[in-house]
Protein backbone atom coordinates (compact mmCIF):
# COMPACT_ATOMS: atom_id res chain seq x y z
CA UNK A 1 32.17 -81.81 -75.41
CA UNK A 2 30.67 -78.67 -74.08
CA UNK A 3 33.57 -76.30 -73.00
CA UNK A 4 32.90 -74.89 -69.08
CA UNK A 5 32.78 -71.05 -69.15
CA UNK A 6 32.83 -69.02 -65.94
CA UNK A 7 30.75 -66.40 -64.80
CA UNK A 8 30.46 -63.26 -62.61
CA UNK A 9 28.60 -65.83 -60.47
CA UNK A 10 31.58 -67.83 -60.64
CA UNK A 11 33.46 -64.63 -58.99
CA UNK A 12 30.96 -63.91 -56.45
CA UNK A 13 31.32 -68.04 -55.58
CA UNK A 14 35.45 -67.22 -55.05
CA UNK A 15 34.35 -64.42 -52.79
CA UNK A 16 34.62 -61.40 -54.97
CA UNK A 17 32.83 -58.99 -55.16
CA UNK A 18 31.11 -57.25 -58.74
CA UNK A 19 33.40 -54.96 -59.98
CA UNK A 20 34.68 -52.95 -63.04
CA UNK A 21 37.22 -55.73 -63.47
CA UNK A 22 34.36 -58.45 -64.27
CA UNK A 23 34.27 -58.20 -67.36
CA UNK A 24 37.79 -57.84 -68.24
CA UNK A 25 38.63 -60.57 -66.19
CA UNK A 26 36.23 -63.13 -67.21
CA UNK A 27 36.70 -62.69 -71.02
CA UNK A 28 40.41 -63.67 -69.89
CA UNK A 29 40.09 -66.28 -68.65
CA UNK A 30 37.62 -68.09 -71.04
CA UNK A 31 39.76 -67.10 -73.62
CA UNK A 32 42.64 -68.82 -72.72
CA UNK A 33 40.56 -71.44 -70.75
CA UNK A 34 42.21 -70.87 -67.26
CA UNK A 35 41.11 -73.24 -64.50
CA UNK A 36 41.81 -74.49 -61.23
CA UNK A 37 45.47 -73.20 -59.37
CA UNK A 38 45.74 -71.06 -63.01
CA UNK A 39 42.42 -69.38 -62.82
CA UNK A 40 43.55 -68.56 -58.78
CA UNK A 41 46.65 -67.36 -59.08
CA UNK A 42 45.44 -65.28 -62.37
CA UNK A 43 42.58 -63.96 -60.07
CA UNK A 44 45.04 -62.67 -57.26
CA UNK A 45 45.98 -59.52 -58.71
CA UNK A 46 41.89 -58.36 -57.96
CA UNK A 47 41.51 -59.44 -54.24
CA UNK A 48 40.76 -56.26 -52.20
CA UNK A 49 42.89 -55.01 -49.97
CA UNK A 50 42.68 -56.37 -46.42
CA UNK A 51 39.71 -52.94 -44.50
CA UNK A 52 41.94 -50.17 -42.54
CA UNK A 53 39.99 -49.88 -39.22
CA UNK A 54 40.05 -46.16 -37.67
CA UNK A 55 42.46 -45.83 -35.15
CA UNK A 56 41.29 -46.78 -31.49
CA UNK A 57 42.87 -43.57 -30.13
CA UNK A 58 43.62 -40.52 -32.50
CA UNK A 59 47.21 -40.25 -33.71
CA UNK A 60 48.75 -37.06 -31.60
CA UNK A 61 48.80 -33.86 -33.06
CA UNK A 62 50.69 -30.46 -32.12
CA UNK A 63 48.24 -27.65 -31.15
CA UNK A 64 50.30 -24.37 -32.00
CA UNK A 65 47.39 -22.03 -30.88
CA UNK A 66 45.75 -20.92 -27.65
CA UNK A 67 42.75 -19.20 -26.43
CA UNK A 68 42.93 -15.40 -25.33
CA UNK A 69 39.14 -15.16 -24.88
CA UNK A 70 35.79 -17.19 -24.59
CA UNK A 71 35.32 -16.31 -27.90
CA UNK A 72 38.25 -17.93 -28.90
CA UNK A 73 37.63 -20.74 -26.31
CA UNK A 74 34.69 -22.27 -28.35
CA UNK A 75 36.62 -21.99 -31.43
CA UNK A 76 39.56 -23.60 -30.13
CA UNK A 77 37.70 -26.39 -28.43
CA UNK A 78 35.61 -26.86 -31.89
CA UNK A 79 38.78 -27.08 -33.61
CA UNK A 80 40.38 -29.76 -31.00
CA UNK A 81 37.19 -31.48 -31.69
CA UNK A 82 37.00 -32.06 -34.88
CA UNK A 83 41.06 -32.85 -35.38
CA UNK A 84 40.94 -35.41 -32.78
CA UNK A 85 38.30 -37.14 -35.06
CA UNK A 86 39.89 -36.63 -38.31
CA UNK A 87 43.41 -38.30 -36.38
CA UNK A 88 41.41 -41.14 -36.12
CA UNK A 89 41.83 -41.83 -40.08
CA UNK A 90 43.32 -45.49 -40.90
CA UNK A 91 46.78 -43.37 -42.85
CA UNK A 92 47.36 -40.39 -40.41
CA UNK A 93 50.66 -40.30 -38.95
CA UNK A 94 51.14 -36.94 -37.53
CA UNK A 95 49.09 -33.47 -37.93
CA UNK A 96 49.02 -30.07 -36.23
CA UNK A 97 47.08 -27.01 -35.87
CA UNK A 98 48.07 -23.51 -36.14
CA UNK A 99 47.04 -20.08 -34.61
CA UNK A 100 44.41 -18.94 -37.34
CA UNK A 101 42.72 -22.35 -37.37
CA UNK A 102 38.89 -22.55 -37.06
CA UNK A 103 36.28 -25.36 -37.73
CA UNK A 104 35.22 -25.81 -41.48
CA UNK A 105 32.66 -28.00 -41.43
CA UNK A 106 31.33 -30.87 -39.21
CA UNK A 107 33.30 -32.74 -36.80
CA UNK A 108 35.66 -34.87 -38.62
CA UNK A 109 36.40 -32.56 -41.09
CA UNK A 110 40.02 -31.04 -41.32
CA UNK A 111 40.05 -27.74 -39.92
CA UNK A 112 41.21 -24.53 -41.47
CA UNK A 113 44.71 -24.00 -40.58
CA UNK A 114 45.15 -27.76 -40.06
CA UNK A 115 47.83 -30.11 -41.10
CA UNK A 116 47.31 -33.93 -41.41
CA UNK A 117 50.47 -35.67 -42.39
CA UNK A 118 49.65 -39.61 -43.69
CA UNK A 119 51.44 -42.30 -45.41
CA UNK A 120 51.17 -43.36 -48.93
CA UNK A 121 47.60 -41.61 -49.38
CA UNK A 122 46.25 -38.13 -50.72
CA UNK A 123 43.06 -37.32 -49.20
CA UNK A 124 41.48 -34.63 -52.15
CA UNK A 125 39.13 -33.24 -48.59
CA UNK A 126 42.12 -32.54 -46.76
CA UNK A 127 43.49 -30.33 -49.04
CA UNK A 128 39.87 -28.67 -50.50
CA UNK A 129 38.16 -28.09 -53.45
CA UNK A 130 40.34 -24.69 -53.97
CA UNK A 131 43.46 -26.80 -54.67
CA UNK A 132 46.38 -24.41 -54.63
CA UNK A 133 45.10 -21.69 -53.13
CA UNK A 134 47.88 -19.62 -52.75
CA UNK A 135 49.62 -15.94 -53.03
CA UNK A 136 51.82 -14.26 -54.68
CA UNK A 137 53.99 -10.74 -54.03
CA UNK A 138 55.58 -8.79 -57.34
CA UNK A 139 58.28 -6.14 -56.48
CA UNK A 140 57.51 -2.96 -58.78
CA UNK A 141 59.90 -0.68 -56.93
CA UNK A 142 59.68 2.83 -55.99
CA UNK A 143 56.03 3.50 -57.66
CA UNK A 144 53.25 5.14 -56.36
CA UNK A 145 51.36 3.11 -54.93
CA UNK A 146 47.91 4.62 -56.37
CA UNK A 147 48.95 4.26 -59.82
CA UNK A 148 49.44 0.35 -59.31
CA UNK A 149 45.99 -0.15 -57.79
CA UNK A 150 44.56 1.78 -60.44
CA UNK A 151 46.06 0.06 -63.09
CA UNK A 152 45.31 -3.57 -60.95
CA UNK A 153 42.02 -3.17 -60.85
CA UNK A 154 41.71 -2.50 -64.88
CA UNK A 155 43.49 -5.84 -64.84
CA UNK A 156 41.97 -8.21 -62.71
CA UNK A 157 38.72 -10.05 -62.67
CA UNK A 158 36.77 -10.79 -59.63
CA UNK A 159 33.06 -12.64 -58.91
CA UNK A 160 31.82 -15.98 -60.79
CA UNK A 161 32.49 -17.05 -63.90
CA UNK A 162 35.45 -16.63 -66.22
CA UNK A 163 37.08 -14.16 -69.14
CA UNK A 164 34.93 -13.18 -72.28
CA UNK A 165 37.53 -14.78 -75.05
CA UNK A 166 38.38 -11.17 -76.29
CA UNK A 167 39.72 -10.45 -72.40
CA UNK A 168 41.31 -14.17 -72.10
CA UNK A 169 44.92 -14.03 -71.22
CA UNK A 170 47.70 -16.37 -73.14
CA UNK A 171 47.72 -19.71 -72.32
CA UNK A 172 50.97 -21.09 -72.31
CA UNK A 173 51.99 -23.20 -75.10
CA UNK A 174 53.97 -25.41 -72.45
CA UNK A 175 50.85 -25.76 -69.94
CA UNK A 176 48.30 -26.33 -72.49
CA UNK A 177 50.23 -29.45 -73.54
CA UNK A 178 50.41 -30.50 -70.34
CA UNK A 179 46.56 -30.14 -70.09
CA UNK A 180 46.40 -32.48 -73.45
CA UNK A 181 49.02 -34.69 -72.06
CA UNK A 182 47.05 -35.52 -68.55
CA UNK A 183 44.51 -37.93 -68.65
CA UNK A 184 42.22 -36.41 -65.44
CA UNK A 185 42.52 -33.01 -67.79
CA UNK A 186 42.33 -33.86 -71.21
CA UNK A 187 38.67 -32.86 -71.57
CA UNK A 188 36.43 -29.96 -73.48
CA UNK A 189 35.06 -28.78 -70.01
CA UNK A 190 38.85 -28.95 -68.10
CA UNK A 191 40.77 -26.84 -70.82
CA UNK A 192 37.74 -24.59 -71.92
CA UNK A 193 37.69 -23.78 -67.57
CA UNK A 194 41.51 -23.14 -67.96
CA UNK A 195 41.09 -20.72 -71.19
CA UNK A 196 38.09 -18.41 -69.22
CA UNK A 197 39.99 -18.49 -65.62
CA UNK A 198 43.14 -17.60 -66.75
CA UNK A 199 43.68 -14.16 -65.11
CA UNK A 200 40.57 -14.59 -62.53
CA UNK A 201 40.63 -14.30 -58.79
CA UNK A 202 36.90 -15.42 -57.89
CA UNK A 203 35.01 -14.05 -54.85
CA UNK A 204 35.29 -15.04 -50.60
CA UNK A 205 38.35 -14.08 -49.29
CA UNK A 206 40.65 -13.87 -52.17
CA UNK A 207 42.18 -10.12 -52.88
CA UNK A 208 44.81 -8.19 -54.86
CA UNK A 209 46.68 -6.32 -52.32
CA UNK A 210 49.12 -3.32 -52.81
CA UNK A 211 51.61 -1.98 -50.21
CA UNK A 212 54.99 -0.98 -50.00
CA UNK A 213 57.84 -2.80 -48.15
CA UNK A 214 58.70 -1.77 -44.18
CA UNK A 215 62.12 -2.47 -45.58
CA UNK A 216 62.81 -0.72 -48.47
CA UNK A 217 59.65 1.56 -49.54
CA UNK A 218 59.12 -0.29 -52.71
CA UNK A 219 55.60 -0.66 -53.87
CA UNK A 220 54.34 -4.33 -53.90
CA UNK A 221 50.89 -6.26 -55.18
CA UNK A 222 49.92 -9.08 -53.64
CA UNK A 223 47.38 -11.04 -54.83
CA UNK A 224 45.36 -14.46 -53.32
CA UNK A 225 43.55 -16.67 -55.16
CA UNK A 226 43.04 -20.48 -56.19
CA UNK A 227 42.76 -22.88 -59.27
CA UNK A 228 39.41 -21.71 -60.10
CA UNK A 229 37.49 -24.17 -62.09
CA UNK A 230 40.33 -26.12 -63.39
CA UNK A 231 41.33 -26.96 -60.10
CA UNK A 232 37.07 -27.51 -58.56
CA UNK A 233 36.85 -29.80 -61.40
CA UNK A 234 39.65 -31.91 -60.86
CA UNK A 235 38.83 -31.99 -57.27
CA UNK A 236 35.44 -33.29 -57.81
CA UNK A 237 37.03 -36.19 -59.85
CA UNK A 238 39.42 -37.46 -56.89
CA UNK A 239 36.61 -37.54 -54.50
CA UNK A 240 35.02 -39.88 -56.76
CA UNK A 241 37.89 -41.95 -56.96
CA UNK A 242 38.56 -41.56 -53.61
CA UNK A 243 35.38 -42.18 -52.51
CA UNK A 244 35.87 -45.72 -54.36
CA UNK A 245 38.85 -45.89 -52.53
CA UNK A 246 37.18 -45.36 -49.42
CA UNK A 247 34.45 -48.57 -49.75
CA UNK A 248 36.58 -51.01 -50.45
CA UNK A 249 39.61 -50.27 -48.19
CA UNK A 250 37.53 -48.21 -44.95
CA UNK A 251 34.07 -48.01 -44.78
CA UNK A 252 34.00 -46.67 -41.64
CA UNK A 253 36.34 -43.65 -43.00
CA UNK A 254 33.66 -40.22 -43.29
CA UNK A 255 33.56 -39.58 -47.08
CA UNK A 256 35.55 -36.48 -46.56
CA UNK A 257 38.71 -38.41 -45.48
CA UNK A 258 38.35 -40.63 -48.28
CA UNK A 259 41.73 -41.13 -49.90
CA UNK A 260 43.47 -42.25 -53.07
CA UNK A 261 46.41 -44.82 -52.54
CA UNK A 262 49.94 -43.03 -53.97
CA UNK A 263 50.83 -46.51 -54.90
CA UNK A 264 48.53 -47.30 -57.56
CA UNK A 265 47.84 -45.97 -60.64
CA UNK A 266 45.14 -43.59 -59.72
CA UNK A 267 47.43 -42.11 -57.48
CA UNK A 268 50.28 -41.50 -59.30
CA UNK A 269 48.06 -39.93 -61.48
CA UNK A 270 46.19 -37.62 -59.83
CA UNK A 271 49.56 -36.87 -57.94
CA UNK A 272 50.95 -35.69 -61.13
CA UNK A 273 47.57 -33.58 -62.11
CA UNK A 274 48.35 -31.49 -58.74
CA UNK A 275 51.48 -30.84 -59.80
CA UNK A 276 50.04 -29.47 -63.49
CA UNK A 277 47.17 -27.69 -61.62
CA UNK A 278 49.44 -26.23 -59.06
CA UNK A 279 51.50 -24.54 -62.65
CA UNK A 280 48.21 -23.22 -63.80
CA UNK A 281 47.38 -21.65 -60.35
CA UNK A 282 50.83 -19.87 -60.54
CA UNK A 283 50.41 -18.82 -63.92
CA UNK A 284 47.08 -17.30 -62.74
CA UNK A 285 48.67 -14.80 -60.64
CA UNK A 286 51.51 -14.23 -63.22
CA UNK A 287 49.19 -12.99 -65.75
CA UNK A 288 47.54 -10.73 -63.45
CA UNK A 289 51.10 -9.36 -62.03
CA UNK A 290 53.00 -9.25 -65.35
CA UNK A 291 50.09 -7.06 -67.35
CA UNK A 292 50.08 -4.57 -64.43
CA UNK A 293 53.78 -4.12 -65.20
CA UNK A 294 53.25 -4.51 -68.64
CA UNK A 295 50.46 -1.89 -68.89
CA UNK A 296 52.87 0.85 -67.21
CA UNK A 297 55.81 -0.30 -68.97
CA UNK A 298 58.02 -0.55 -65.39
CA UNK A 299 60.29 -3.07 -64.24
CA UNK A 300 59.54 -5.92 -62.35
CA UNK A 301 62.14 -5.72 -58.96
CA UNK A 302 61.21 -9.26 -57.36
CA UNK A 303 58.62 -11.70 -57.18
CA UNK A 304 57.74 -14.90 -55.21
CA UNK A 305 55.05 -16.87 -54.28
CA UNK A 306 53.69 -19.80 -52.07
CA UNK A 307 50.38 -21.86 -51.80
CA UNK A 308 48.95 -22.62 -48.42
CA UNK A 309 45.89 -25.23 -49.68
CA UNK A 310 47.53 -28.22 -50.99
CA UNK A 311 49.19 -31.19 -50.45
CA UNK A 312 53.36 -31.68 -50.06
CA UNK A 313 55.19 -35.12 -50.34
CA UNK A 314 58.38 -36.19 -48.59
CA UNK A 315 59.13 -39.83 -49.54
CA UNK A 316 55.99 -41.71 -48.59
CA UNK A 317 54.28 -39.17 -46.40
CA UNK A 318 51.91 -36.92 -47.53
CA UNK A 319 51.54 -33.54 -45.50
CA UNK A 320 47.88 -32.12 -46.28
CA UNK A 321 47.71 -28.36 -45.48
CA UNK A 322 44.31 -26.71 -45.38
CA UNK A 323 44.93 -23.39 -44.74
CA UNK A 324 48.87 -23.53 -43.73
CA UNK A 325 52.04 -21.66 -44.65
CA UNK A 326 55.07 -23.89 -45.54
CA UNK A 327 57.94 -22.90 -44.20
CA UNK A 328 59.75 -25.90 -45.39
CA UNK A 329 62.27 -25.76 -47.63
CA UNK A 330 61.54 -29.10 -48.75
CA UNK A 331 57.76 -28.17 -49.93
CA UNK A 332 58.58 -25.69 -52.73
CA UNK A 333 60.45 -26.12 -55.51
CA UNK A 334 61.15 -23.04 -56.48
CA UNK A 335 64.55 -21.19 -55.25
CA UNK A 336 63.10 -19.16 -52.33
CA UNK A 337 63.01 -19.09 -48.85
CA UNK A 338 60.55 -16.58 -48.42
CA UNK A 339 56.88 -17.28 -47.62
CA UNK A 340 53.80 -14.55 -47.24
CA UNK A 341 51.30 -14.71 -44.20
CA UNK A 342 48.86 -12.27 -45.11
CA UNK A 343 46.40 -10.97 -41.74
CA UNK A 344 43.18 -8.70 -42.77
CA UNK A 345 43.35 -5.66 -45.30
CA UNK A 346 44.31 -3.12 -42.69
CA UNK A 347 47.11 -5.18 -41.52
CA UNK A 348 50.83 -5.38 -43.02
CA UNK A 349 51.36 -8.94 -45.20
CA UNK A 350 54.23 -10.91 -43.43
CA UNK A 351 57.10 -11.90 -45.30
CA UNK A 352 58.15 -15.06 -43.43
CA UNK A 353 60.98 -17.43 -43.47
CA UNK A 354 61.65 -20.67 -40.86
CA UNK A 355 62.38 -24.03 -40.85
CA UNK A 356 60.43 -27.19 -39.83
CA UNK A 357 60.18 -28.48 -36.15
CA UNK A 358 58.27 -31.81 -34.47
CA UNK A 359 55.96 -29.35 -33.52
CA UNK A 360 54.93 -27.35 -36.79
CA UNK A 361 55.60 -29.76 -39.11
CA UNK A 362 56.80 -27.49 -41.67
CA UNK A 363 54.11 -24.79 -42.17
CA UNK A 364 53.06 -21.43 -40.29
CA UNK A 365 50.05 -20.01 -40.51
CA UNK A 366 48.17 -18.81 -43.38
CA UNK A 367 46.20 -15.88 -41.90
CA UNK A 368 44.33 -14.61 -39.70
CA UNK A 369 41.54 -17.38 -39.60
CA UNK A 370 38.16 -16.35 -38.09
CA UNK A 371 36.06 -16.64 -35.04
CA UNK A 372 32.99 -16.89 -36.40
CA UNK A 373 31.06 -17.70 -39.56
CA UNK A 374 30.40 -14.61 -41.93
CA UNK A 375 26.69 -14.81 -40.75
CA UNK A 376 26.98 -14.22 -37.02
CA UNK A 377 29.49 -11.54 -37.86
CA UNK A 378 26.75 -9.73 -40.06
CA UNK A 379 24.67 -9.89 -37.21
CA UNK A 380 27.29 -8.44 -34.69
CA UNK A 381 26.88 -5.37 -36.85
CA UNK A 382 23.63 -5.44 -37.46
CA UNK A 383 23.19 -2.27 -35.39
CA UNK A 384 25.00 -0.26 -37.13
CA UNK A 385 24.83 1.00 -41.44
CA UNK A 386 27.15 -1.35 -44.10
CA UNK A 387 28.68 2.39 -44.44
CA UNK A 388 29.45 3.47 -41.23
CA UNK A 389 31.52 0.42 -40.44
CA UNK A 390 33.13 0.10 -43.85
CA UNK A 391 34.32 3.75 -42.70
CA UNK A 392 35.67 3.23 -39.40
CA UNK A 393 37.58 0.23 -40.82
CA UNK A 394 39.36 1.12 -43.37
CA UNK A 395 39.73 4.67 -42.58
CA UNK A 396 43.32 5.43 -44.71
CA UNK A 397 42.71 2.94 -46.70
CA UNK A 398 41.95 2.68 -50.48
CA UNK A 399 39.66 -0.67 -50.48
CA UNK A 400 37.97 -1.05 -53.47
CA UNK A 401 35.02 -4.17 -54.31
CA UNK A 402 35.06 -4.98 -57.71
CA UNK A 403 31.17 -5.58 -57.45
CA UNK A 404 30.83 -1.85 -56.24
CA UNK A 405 29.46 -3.60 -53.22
CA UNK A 406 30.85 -3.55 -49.87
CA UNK A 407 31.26 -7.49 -48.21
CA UNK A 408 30.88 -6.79 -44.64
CA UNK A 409 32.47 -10.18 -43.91
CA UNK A 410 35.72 -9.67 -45.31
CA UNK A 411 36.40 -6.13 -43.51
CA UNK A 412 39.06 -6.65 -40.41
CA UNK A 413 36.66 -7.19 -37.51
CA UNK A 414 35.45 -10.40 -39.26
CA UNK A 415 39.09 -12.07 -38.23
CA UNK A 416 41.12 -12.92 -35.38
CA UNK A 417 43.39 -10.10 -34.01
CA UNK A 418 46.08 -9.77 -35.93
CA UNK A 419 48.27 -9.22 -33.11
CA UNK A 420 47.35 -12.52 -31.06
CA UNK A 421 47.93 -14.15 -34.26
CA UNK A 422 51.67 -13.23 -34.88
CA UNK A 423 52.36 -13.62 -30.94
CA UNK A 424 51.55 -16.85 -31.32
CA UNK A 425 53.50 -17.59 -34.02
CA UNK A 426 56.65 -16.18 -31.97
CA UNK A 427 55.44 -18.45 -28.98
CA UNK A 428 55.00 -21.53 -31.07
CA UNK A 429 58.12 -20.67 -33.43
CA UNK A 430 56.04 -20.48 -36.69
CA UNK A 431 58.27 -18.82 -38.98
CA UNK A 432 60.23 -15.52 -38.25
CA UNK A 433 58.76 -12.05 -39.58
CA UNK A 434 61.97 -10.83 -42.16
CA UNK A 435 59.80 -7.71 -43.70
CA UNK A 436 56.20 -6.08 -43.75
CA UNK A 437 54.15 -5.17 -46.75
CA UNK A 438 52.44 -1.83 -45.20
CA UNK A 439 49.14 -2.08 -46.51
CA UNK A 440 47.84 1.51 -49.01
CA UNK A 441 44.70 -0.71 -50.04
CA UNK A 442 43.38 -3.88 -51.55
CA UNK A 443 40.61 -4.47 -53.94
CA UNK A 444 38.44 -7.87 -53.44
CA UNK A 445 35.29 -9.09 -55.12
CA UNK A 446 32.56 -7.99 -52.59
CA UNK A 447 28.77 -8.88 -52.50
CA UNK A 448 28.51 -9.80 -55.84
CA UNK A 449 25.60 -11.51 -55.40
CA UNK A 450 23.65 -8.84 -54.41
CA UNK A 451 23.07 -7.73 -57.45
CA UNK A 452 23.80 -10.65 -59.50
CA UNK A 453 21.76 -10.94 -63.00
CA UNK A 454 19.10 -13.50 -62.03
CA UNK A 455 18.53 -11.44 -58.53
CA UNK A 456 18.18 -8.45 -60.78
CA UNK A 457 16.22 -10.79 -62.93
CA UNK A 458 14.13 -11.73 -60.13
CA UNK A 459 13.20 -8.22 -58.67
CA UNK A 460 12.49 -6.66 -62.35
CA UNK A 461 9.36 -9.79 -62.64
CA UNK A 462 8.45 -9.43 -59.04
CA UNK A 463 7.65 -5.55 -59.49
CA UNK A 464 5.93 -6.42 -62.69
């Protein structure tokens, strides 16, 4: 007698639809000849979950900033905007929006200096591709300040790309095993990434910063950067799987609030490669701090450090900060209650400390935030020479670009007053101002791309 063998068709029939699981499933249950109640209840463990419809109304959200201008007016109301949409996501339960926030993309997208708390799901947009951006102040005590920056910027690295191997830093014994031990980053092109970046601070708005303390006079770095490529390449993996995610349980969810369920196994995993990528990123500055110190043979006085682009867990909510300070004890696990709000790079770095409120949710903000895009403030200058404003704006300063070539839109006009900023956070108690790092200067990538090899490249074959 001819034995009766299913099918995918025989799937599809039940109401399922083709998946990954097919095949698995259907050698199963020929093998051991499942059929009727047997073959059902075998087949329950695959039915989808029931689809999350958006929320009718957005979830409410606490707005901790306020317009002083009608400048700030359209960036405020974009901001509202675009929250209000992203509230609407099937696992928000709470969210809020600081002083320095401004739109990042189009409505529906989380907003810089946004929070979006929601239950038992990470959402890899809310938190970015630069997972763990973040900063970090060393202590080097009473140094001159000049020396430090001198030193720094023999020791950092700053535009695209990562170390030549004879400039790599040490990779941690401890980490790298961690690396080899991770599924999502046990790969050539994940630990290769982590090798060249070690030691790297990339382009945009990231900086090494030196100052000395309001408090005490000592002379401080700090520096801001992300994960690098370790941390863009993990990202682009959990939007994939969040983007799988995303079709079966909410279809009607934009792709960048797609999100990966804590409870299965894809969550707990990629939970857990945050966690390794988020050791990495802190080793990233370490490198950088320690060889400064190492280089001039001086004694580290303090350090501490705290990212403000990730995502922080307590129990089964999930509190994704794009561009927020927390001020939560809960959030860090290190032994520190101090937190660092830096502003522009003529303005002191805050060190902060506070505790969490219905209203801020456990973060501050992260900086100064913007007004407008880096293009329309290129054209507000337009008028005037790259020189002549780089001059008036950093007069007594020491502001170096590691390109040799001054980025207009990262001088202090291209932010939000500084001043507006920490009056806010006063108003909207958002973490309480316990010392100043007075800024002596700050070195940052600049317009690298200005004279980047293939431009060069370019030029040299158009002038024949």
């Amino acid at each position: 007698m001819k034995e009766n063998k299913i099918n995918g068709h025989t799937l599809i029939d039940l109401g399922y639809s083709p998946d990954k699981w097919f095949k698995e499933a259907i050698a199963h249950i020929n093998d051991n000849r499942l059929s009727g109640d047997a073959m059902l209840e075998y087949l329950e463990q695959f039915k989808p979950e029931p689809v999350m419809d958006l929320h009718k109304a957005p979830v409410g959200f606490s707005v901790n900033i306020k317009a002083e201008n009608e400048m700030e007016e359209v960036n405020v109301d974009s901001v509202i905007k675009t929250m209000k949409a992203v509230m609407k996501t099937p696992t928000v339960v709470g969210g809020a929006v600081m002083p320095d926030a401004c739109p990042a993309g189009p409505a529906g997208t989380i907003p810089v200096g946004g929070v979006v708390a929601t239950k038992n799901a990470i959402h890899p947009g809310m938190h970015g591709a630069d997972i763990c951006c973040s900063v970090m102040l060393t202590d080097y005590g009473k140094v001159d300040p000049k020396l430090i920056l001198d030193m720094a910027q023999s020791v950092t690295h700053f535009g695209p790309g990562g170390r030549d191997r004879s400039e790599q830093y040490h990779f941690p014994s401890d980490l790298l095993k961690a690396f080899e031990e991770h599924r999502m980053l046990n790969h050539q092109q994940m630990i290769q990434a982590a090798r060249k970046h070690l030691g790297t601070q990339g382009d945009g708005n990231h900086f090494l910063f030196v100052g000395q303390s309001k408090l005490t006079g000592n002379t401080m770095v700090v520096t801001h950067h992300g994960s690098r490529a370790p941390g863009a390449i993990l990202f682009k993996k959990a939007m994939q799987i969040a983007e799988r995610f995303r079709k079966k349980l909410s279809p009607d969810t934009p792709k960048q609030n797609a999100w990966i369920p804590f409870d299965t196994y894809e969550g707990e995993e990629y939970w857990a490669a945050l966690q390794i990528i988020r050791k990495w990123t802190k080793q990233n500055h370490i490198s950088i701090h320690d060889e400064i110190a190492n280089s001039m043979n001086i004694k580290i006085e303090n350090r501490f450090w705290n990212e403000h682009n990730f995502v922080f867990r307590e129990n089964d909510v999930f509190f994704h900060a794009k561009g927020a300070t927390p001020i939560s004890q809960s959030f860090l696990p290190e032994d520190n209650h101090l937190r660092l709000i830096p502003l522009n790079m003529a303005e002191p770095i805050l060190v902060v400390e506070g505790d969490s409120t219905a209203t801020n949710l456990g973060f501050a903000p992260h900086g100064a935030g913007r007004n407008m895009s880096r293009t329309q403030h290129k054209k507000s200058k337009s008028h005037r020479t790259i020189e002549e404003v780089f001059e008036e704006e950093t007069n007594g300063l020491d502001v170096r670009f590691y390109s040799n070539e001054i980025d207009i839109s990262e001088l202090p006009s291209a932010y939000k007053n500084a001043k507006t900023v920490r009056s806010q956070m006063d108003e909207f108690g958002l973490g309480k101002v316990v010392d100043e790092v007075l800024p002596y200067g700050s070195i940052m990538a600049g317009d690298w791309q200005k004279n980047a090899p293939w431009k060069r490249k370019k030029r040299q074959n158009k002038n024949g």
